[in-house]
Protein backbone atom coordinates (compact mmCIF):
# COMPACT_ATOMS: atom_id res chain seq x y z
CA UNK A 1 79.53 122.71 127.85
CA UNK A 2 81.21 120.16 126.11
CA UNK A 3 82.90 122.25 123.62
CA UNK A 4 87.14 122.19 124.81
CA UNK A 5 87.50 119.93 122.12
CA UNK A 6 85.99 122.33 119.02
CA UNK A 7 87.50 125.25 120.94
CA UNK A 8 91.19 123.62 121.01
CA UNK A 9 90.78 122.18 117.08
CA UNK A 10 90.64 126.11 116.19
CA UNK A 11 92.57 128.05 118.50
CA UNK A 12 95.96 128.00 119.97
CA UNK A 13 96.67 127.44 123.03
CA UNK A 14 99.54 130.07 124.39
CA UNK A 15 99.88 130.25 128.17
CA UNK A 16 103.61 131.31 128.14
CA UNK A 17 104.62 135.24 127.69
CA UNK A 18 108.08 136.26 125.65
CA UNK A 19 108.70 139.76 126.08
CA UNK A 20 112.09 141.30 123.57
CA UNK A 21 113.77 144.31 123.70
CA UNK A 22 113.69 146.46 120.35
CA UNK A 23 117.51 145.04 120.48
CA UNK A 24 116.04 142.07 119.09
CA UNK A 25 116.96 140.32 122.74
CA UNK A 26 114.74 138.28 124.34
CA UNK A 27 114.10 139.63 127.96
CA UNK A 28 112.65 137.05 129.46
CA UNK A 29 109.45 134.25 129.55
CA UNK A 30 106.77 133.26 131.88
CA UNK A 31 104.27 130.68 131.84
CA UNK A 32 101.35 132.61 133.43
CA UNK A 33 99.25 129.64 133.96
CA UNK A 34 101.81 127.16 135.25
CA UNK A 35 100.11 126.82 138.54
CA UNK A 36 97.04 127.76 138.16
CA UNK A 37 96.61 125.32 135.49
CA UNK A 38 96.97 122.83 138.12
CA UNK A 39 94.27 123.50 139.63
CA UNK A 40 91.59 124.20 136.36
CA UNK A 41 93.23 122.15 133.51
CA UNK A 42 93.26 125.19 131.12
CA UNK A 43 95.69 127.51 130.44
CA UNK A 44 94.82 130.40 128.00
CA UNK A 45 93.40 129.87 124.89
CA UNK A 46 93.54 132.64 121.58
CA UNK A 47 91.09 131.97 118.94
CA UNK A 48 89.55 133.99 116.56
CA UNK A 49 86.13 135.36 117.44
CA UNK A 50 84.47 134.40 114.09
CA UNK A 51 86.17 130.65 114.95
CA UNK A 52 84.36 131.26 118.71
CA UNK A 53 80.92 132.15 117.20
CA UNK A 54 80.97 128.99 114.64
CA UNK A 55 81.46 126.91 117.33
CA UNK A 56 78.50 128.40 119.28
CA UNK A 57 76.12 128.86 116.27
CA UNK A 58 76.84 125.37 115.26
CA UNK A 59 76.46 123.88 118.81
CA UNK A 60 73.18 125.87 119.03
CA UNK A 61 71.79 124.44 115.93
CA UNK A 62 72.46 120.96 116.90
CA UNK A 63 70.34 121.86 119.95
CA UNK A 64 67.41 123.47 118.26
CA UNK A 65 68.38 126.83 119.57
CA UNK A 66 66.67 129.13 116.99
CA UNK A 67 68.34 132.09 115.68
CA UNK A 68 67.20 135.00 114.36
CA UNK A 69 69.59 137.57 112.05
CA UNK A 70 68.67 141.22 110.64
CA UNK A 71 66.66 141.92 115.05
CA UNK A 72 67.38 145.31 116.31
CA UNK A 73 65.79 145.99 119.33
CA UNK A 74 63.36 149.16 120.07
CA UNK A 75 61.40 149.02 123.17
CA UNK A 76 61.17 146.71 126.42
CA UNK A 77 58.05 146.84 128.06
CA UNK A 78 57.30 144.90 131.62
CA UNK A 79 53.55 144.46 132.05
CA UNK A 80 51.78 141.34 134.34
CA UNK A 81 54.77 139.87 135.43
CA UNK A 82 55.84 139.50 131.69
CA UNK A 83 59.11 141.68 129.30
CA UNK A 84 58.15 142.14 125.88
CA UNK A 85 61.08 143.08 123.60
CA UNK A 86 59.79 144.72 120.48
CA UNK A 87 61.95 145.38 117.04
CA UNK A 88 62.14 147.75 114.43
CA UNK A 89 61.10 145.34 111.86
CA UNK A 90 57.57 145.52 113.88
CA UNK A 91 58.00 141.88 115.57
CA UNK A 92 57.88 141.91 119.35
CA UNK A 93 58.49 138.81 121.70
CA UNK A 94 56.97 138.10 125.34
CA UNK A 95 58.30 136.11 128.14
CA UNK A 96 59.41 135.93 131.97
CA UNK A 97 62.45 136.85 131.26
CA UNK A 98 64.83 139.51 129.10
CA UNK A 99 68.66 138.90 129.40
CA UNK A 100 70.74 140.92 127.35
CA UNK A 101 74.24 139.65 125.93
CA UNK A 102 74.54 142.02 123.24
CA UNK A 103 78.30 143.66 123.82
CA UNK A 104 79.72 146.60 125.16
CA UNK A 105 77.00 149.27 123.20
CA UNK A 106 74.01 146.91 124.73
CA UNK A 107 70.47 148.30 123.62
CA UNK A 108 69.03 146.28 126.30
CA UNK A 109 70.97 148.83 129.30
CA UNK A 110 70.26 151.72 126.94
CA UNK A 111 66.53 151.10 126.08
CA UNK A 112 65.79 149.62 129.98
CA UNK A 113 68.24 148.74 132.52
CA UNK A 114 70.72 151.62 132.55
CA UNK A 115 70.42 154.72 130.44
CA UNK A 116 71.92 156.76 132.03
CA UNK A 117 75.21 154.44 131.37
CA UNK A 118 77.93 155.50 129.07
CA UNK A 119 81.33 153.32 127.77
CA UNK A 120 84.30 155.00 128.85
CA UNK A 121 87.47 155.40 126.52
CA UNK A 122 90.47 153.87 128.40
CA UNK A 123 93.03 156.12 126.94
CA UNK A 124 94.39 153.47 124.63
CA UNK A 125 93.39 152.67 121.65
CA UNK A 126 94.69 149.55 119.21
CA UNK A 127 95.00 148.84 115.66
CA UNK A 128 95.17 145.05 114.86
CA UNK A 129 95.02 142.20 111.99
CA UNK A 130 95.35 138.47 111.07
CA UNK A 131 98.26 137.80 108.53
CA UNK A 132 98.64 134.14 106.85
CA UNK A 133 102.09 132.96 107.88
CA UNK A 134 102.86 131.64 104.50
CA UNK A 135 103.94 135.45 104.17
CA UNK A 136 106.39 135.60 106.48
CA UNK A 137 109.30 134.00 107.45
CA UNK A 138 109.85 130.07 108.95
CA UNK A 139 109.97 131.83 112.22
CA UNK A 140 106.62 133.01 112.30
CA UNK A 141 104.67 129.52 111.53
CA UNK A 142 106.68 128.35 114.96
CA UNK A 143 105.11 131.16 117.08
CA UNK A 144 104.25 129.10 120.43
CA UNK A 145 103.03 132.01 122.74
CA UNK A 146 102.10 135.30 123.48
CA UNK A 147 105.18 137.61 122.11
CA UNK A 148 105.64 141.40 123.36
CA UNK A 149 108.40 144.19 122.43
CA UNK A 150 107.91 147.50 124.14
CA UNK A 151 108.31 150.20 122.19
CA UNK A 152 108.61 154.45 123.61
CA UNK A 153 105.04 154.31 121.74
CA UNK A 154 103.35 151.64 123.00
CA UNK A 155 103.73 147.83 122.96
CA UNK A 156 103.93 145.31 119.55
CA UNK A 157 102.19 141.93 120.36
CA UNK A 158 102.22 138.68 118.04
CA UNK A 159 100.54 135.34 118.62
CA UNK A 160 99.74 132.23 116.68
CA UNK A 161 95.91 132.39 116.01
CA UNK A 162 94.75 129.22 115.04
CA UNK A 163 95.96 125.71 116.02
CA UNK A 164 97.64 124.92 112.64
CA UNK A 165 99.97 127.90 112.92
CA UNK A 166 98.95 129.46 110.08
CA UNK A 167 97.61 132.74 111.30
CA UNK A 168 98.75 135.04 113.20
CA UNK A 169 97.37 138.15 115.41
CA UNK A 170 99.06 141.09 116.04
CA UNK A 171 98.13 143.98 117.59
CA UNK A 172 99.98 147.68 118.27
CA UNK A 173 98.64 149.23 121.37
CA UNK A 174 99.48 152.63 122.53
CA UNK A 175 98.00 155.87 124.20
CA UNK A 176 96.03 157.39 122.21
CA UNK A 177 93.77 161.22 123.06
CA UNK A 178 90.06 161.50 122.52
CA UNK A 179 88.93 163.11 119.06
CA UNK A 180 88.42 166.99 119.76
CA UNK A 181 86.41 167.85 116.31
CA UNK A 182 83.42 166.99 115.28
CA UNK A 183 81.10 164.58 117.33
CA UNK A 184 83.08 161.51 119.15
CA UNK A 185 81.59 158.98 116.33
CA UNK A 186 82.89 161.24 113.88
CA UNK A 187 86.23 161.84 115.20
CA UNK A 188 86.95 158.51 116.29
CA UNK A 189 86.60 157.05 112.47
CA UNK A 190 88.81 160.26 111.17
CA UNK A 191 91.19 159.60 113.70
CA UNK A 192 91.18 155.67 113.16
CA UNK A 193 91.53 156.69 109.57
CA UNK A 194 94.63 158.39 110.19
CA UNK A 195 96.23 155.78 112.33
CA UNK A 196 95.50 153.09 109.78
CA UNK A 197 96.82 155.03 106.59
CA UNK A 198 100.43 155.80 109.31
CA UNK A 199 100.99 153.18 111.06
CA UNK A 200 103.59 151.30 108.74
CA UNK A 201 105.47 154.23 109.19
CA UNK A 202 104.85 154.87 112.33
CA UNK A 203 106.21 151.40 113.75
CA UNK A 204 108.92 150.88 111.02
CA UNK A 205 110.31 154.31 112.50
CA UNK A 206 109.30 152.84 116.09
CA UNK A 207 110.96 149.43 115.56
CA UNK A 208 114.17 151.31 114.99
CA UNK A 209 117.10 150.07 112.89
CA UNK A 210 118.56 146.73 114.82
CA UNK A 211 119.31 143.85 112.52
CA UNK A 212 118.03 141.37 114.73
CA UNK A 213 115.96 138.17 113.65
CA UNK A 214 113.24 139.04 116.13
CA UNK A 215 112.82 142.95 114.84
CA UNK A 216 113.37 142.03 110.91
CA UNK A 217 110.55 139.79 111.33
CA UNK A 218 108.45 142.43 112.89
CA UNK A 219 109.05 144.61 110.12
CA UNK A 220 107.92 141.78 107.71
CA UNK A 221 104.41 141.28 109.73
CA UNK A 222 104.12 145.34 109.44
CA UNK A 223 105.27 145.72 105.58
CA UNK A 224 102.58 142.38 104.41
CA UNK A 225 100.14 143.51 106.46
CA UNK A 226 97.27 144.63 103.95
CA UNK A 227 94.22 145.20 106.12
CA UNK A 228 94.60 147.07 109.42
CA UNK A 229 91.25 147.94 111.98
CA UNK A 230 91.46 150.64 114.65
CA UNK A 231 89.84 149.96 118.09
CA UNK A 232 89.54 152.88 120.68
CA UNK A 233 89.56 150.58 123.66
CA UNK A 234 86.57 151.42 126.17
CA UNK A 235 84.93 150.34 130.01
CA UNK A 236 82.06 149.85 131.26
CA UNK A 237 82.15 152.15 134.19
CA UNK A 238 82.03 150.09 137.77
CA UNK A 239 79.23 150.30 140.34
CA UNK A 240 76.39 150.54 137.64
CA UNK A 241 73.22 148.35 137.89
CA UNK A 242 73.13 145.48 135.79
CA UNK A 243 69.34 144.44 136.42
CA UNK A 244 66.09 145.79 136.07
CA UNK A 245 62.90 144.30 136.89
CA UNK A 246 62.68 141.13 134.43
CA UNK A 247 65.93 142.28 132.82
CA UNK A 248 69.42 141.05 133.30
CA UNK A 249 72.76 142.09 131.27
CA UNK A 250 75.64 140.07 131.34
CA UNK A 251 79.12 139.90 129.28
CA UNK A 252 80.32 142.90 127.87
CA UNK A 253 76.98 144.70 128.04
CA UNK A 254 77.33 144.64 131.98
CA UNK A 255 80.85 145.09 132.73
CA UNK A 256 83.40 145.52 129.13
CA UNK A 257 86.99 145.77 130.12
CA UNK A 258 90.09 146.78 128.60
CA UNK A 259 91.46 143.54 126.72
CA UNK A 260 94.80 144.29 128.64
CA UNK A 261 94.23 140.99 131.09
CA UNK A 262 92.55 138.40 128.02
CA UNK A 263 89.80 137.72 129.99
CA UNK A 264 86.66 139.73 128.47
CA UNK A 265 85.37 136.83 126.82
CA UNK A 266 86.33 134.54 130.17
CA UNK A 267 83.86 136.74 132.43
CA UNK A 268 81.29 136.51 130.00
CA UNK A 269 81.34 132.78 130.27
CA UNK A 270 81.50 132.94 133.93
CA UNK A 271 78.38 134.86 133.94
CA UNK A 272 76.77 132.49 131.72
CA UNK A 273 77.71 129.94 133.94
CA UNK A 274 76.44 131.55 137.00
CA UNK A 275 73.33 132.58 136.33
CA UNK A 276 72.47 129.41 134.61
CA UNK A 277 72.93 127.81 138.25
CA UNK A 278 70.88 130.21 139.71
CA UNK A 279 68.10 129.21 137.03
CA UNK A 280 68.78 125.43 137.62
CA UNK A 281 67.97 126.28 141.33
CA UNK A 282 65.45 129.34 141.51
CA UNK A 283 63.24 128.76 138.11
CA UNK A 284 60.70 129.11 139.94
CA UNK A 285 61.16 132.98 141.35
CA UNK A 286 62.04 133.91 137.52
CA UNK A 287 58.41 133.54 136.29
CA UNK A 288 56.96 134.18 140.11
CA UNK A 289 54.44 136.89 140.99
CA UNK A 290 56.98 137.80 143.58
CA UNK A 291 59.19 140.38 142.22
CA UNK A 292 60.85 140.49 145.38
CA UNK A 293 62.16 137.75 145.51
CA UNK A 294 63.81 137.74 141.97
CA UNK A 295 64.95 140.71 142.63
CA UNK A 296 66.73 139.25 145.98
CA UNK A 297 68.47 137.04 143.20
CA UNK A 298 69.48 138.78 140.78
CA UNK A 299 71.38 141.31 143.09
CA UNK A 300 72.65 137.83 144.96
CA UNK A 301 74.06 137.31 141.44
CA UNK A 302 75.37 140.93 140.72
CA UNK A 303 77.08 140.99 144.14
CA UNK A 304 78.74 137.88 143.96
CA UNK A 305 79.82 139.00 139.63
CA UNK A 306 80.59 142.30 140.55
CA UNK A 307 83.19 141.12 143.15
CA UNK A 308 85.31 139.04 140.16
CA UNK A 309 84.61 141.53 137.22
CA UNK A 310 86.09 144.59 139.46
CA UNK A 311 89.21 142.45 140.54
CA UNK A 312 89.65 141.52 136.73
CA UNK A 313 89.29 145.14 135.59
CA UNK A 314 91.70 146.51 137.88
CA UNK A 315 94.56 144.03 136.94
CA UNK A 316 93.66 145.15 132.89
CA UNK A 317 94.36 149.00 133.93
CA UNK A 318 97.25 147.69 135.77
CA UNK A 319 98.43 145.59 132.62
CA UNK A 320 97.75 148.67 130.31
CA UNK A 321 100.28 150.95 132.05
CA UNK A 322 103.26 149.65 129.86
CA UNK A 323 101.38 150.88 127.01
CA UNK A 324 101.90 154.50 128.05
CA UNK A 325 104.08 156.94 125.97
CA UNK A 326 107.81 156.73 127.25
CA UNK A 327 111.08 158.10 127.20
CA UNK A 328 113.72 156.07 125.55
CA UNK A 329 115.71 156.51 129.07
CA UNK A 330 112.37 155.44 130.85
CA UNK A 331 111.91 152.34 127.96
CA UNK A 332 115.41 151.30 128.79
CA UNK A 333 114.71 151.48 132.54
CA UNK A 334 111.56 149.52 131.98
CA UNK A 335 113.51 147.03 129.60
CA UNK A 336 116.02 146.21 132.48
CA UNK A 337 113.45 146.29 135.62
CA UNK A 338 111.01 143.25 133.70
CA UNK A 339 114.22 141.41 132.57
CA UNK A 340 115.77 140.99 135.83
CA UNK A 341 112.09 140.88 137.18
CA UNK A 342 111.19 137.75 135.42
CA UNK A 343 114.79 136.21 136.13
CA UNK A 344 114.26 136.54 139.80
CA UNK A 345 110.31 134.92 138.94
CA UNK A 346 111.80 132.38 137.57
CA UNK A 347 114.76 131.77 140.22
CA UNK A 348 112.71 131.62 143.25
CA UNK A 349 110.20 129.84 141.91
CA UNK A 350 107.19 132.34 142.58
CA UNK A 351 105.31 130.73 139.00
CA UNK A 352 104.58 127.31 141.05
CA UNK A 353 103.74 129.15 144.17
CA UNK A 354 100.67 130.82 142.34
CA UNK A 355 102.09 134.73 142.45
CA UNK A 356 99.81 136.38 140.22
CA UNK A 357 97.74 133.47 139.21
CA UNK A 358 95.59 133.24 141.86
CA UNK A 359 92.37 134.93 140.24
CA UNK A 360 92.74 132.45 137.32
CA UNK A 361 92.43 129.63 139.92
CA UNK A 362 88.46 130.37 140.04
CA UNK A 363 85.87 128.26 139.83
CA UNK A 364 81.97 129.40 139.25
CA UNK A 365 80.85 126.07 140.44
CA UNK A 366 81.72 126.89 143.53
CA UNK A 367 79.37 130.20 144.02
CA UNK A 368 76.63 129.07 145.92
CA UNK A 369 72.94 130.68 145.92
């Protein structure tokens, strides 16, 4: 698309994983993209999603993409071999085709292609926020990758945010139960309010009482930390139907994953990718009197989507595991089994043979029609 170059000017590029030990110890590192980097020339970029979308917006403008604020969609009709999409503000619009890339609570699957489809909660939940490093100590403005610390609670994560260092994320993830009063909305914003107003204590207590560099600047992100937001992490479930007559959802609205992997935003490009080959090849069949054969494509290009987005999904769950509750035995088991884990990763050599880098190695260019 042209874009790396925007992209890298505002994000930060952190491929290699530090995880410490509430000790304050480091545990160990990998570079998860040291091979497959190789073979793509990227590694794994963080940037902030408002950062993302002014890149997009302003490489859409330059285009002559229009864009229209303030649209909620009401109805999709299909009539003749057309898909009107009408709006609550009493505008409607008519074309071949409808695709719908609006996130994980899509009206487009509600209103048309799947109904019957509802997000599942994952069983963790996360509260998260930027912090200037300006606030915190030296250390923090030389943040250079993606830093963990397990907790019995769930796991602390910090990474730069932007590519001058002077943001950075960081995000508490942990199990968390579904809301039992009220109606889920309800309880979910009660319960988020709860978390929020807690959680300094909650991970000053956690964080425990080591005077180590490493911990005492945790406990500086956590104390200057002045605006927190609570995210009940949900799925889309698998095996649903992501097409509908002249409809199509892609991204989030099609298959939303647990963040656990950093690669929601990835399949979303992936798709976009995809299906814009199968448009550069089969234009025709979009605006074609034969709805057979677009519908041939499009579940060519759900099969072949499907088949990535499930592998992806099952290594988040897999990923989200060490954010269950714990004993502090079980932590310290955990603490040791990674540590010498990533020693014997690094000893053998198993980062430049590819061992667990092998679905980041993909390239959409390759899918054929």
């Amino acid at each position: 698309m042209g874009l790396y170059d925007a992209m890298m000017a505002k994000g930060s590029e952190t491929s290699k994983l530090n995880l410490h030990s509430l000790s304050g110890n480091e545990m160990g590192q990998m570079d998860m993209t040291s091979w497959s980097k190789q073979q793509t020339g990227f590694g794994y970029l963080r940037i902030c999603r408002t950062d993302l979308m002014d890149v997009f917006l302003e490489t859409a403008s330059k285009a002559g993409v229009p864009i229209h604020f303030n649209k909620r969609l009401t109805r999709i009709e299909e009539k003749n071999d057309k898909v009107t999409a009408f709006f609550s503000d009493g505008t409607s619009d008519t074309a071949d085709f409808l695709l719908g890339c609006d996130g994980i609570h899509s009206a487009v699957r509600k209103l048309h292609v799947d109904p019957d489809c509802t997000p599942q909660y994952s069983g963790i939940s996360n509260v998260f926020s930027l912090i200037p490093t300006s606030e915190l100590p030296p250390a923090a403005s030389s943040l250079d990758a993606l830093n963990a610390t397990l907790t019995t609670d769930g796991m602390l994560v910090v990474s730069p945010a932007t590519a001058a260092r002077d943001m950075v994320y960081w995000f508490f993830s942990r199990e968390i139960t579904i809301p039992t009063t009220g109606d889920t909305r309800d309880g979910w914003e009660e319960r988020g309010k709860r978390e929020v107003d807690n959680l300094k204590t909650t991970l000053i207590n956690l964080l425990g009482d080591a005077n180590a560099p490493w911990v005492n600047m945790l406990r500086d992100v956590v104390r200057k930390t002045d605006v927190v937001k609570f995210y009940p992490i949900c799925k889309i479930p698998p095996g649903r139907p992501w097409s509908k007559g002249r409809c199509l959802i892609i991204g989030d609205a099609a298959h939303a994953m647990p963040p656990h992997a950093s690669q929601g935003v990835s399949m979303a490009l992936e798709d976009v990718f995809l299906f814009s080959n199968l448009m550069t090849h089969h234009s025709r069949n979009l605006g074609t009197h034969n709805s057979q054969s677009l519908g041939d494509l499009l579940q060519s290009y759900e099969n072949k989507r499907k088949a990535r987005t499930d592998q992806m999904l099952k290594n988040a769950e897999r990923n989200g595991d060490v954010r269950k509750k714990k004993t502090p035995l079980r932590l310290w088991a955990n603490e040791l089994a990674i540590s010498w884990g990533l020693r014997i990763y690094g000893m053998v050599g198993l980062d430049k043979m590819g061992i667990g880098q092998g679905p980041l190695a993909y390239d959409v260019e390759e899918e054929q029609f």
